[in-house]
N, C-alpha and C. Protein backbone atom coordinates (compact mmCIF):
# COMPACT_ATOMS: atom_id res chain seq x y z
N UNK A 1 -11.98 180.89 -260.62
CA UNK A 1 -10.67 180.28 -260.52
C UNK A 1 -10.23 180.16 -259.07
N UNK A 2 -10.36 181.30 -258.67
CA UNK A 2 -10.08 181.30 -257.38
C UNK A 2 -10.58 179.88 -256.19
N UNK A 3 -12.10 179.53 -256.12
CA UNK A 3 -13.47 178.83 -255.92
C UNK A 3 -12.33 176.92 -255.94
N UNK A 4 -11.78 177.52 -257.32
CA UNK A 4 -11.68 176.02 -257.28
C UNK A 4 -9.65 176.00 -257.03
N UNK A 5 -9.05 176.52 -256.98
CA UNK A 5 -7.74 176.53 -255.79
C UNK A 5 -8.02 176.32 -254.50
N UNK A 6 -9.27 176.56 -254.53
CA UNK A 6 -9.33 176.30 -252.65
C UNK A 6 -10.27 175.05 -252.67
N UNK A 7 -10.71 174.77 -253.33
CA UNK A 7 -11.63 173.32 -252.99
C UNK A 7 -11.20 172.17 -253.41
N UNK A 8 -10.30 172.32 -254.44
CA UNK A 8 -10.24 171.20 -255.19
C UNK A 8 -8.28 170.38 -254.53
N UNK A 9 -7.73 170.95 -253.30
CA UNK A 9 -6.98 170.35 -252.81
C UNK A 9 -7.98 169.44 -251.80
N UNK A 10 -9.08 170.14 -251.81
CA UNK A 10 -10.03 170.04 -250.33
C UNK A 10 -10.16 168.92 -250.45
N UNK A 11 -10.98 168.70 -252.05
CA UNK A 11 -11.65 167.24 -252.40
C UNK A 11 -10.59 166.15 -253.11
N UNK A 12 -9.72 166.36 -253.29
CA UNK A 12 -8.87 165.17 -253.27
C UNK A 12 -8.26 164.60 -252.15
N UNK A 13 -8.18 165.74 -251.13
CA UNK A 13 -7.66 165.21 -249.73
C UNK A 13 -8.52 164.53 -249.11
N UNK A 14 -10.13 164.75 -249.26
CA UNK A 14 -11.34 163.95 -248.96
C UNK A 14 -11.30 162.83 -249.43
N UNK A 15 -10.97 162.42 -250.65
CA UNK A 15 -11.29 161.28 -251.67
C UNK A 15 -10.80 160.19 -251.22
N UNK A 16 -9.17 160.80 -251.13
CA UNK A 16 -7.83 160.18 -250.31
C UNK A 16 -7.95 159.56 -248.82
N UNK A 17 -8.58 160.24 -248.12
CA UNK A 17 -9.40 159.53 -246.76
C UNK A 17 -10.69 158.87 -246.75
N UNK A 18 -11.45 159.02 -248.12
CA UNK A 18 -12.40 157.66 -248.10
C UNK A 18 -11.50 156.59 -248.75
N UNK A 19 -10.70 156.66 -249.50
CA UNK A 19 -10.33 155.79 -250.25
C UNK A 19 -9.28 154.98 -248.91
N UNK A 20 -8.84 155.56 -247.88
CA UNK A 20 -7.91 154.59 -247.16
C UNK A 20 -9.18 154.25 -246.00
N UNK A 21 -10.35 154.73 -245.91
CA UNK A 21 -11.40 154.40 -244.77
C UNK A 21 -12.08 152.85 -245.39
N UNK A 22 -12.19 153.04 -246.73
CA UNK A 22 -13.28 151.77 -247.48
C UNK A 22 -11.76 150.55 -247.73
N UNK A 23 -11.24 150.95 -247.81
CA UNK A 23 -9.63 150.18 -248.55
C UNK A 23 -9.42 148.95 -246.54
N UNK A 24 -9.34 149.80 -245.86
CA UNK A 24 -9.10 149.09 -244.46
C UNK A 24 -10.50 148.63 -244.36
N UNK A 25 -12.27 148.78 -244.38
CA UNK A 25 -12.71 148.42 -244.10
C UNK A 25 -13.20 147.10 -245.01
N UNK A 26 -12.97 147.51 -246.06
CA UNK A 26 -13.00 146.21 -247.13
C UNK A 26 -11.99 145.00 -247.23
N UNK A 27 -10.75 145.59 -247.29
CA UNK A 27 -10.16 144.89 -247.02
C UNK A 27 -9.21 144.84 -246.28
N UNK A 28 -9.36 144.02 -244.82
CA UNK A 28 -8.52 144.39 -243.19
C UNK A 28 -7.35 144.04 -243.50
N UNK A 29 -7.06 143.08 -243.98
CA UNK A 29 -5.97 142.41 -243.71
C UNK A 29 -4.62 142.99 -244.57
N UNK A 30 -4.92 142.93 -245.42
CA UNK A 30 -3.90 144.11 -246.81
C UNK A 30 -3.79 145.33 -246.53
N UNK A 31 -4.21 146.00 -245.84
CA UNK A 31 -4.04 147.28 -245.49
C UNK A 31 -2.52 147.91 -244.75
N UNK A 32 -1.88 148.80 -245.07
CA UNK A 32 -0.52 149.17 -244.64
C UNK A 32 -0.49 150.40 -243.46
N UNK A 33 0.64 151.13 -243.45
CA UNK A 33 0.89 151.78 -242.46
C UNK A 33 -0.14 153.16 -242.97
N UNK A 34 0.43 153.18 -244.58
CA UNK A 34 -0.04 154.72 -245.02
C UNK A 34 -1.87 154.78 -245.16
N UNK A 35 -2.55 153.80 -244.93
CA UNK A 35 -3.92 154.14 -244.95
C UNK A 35 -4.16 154.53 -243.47
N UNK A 36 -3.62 153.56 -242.89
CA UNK A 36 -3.89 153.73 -241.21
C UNK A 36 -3.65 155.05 -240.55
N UNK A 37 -2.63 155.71 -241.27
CA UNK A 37 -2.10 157.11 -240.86
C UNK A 37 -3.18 157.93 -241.44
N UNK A 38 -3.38 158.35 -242.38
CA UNK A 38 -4.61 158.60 -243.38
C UNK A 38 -5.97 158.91 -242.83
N UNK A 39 -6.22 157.48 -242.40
CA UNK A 39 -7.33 157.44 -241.20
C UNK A 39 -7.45 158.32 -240.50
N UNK A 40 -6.14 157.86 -239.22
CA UNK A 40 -6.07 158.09 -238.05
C UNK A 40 -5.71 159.69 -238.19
N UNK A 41 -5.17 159.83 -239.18
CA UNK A 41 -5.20 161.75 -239.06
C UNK A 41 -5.60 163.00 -239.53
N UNK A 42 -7.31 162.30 -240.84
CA UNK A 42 -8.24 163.17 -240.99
C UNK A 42 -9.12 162.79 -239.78
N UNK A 43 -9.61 161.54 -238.68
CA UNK A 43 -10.34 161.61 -237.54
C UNK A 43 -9.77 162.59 -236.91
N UNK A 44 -8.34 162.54 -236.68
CA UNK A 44 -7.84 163.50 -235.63
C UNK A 44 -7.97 164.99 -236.01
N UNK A 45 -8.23 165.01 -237.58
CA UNK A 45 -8.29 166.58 -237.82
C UNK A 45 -9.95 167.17 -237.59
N UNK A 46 -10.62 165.77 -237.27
CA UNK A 46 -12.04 166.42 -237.06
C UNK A 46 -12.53 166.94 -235.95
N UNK A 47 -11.54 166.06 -234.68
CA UNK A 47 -11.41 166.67 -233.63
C UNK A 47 -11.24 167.70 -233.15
N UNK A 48 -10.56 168.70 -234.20
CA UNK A 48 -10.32 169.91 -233.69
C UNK A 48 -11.32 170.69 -233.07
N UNK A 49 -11.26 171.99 -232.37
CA UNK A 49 -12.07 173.08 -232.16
C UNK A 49 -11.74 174.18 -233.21
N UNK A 50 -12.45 174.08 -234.89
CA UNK A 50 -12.11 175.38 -235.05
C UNK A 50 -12.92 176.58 -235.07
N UNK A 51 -14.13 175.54 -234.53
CA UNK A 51 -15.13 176.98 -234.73
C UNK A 51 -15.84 177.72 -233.13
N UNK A 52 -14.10 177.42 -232.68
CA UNK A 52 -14.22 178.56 -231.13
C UNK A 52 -13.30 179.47 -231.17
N UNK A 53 -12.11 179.69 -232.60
CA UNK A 53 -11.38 180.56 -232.93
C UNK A 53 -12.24 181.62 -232.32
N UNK A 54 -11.15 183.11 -231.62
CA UNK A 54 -11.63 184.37 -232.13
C UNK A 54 -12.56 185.21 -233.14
N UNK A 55 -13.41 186.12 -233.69
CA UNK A 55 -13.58 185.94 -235.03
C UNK A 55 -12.98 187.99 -235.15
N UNK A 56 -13.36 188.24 -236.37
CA UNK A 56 -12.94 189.68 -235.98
C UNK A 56 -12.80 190.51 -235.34
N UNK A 57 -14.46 190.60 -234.49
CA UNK A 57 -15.02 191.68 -233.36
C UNK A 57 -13.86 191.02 -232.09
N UNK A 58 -13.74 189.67 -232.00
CA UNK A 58 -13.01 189.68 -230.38
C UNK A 58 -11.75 190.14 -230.38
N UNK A 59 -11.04 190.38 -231.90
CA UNK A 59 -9.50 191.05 -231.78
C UNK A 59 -9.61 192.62 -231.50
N UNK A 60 -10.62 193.39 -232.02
CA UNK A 60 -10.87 194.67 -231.71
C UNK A 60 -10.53 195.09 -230.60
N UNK A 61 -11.30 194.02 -229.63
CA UNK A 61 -11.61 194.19 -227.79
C UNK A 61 -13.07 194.73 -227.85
N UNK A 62 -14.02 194.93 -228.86
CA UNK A 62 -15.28 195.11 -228.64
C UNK A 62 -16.03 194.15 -228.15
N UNK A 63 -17.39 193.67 -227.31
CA UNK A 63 -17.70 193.38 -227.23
C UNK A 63 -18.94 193.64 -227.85
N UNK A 64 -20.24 192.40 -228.17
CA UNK A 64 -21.57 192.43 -228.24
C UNK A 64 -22.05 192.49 -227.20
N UNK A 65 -21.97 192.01 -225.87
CA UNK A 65 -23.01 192.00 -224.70
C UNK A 65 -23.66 193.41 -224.68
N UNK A 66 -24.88 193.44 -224.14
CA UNK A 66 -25.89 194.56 -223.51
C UNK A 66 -25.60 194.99 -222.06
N UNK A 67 -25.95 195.88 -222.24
CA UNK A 67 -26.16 196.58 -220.93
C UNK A 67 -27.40 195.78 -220.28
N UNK A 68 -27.22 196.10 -219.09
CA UNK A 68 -28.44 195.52 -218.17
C UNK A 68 -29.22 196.59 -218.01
N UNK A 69 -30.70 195.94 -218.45
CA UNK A 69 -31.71 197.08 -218.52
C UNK A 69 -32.17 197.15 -216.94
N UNK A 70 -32.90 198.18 -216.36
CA UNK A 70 -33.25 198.28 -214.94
C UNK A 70 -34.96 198.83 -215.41
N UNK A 71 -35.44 198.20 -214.96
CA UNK A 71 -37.13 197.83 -215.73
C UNK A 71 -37.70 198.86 -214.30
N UNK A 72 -36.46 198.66 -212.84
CA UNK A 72 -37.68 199.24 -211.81
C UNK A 72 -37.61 200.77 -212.00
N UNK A 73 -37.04 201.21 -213.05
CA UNK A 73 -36.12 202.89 -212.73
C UNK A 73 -35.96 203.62 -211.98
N UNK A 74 -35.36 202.68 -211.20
CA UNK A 74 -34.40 203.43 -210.04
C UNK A 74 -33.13 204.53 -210.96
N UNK A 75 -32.68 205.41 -209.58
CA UNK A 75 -31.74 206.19 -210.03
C UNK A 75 -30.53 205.63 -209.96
N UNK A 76 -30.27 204.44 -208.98
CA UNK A 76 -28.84 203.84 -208.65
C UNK A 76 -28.85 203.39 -207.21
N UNK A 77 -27.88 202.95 -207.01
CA UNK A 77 -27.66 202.07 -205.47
C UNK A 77 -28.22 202.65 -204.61
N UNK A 78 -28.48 202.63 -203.83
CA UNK A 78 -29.12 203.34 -202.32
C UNK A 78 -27.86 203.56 -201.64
């Protein structure tokens, strides 16, 4: 139940932006304000960056990076 509350606004909102993408490209001239908006603002929602969000680990303040290994084994700076 859950699966389909979350997908099924997904895929009518999809349907709804092919249906005003094929509607203007089929037919140019009949086309109104509300397909054009439609259009113009699932392209603009593709634009986004959302997959440079934060993800869990960067709210912590942990990091993944490594330590730098020292291969010559030295003891430290001179």
């Amino acid at each position: 139940m859950a699966v389909a509350v979350r997908w099924v606004p997904a895929l009518v909102v999809a349907a709804l932006w092919w249906w005003a993408v094929l509607r203007m490209a089929l037919v140019p001239g009949r086309t109104g304000f509300v397909e054009g908006a439609m259009v113009a603002g699932g392209w603009g929602l593709s634009l986004l960056p959302v997959h440079v969000t934060p993800g869990p680990s960067a709210r912590s303040g942990s990091t993944r990076a490594s330590r730098r290994r020292r291969w010559d084994g030295g003891s430290g700076p001179s």
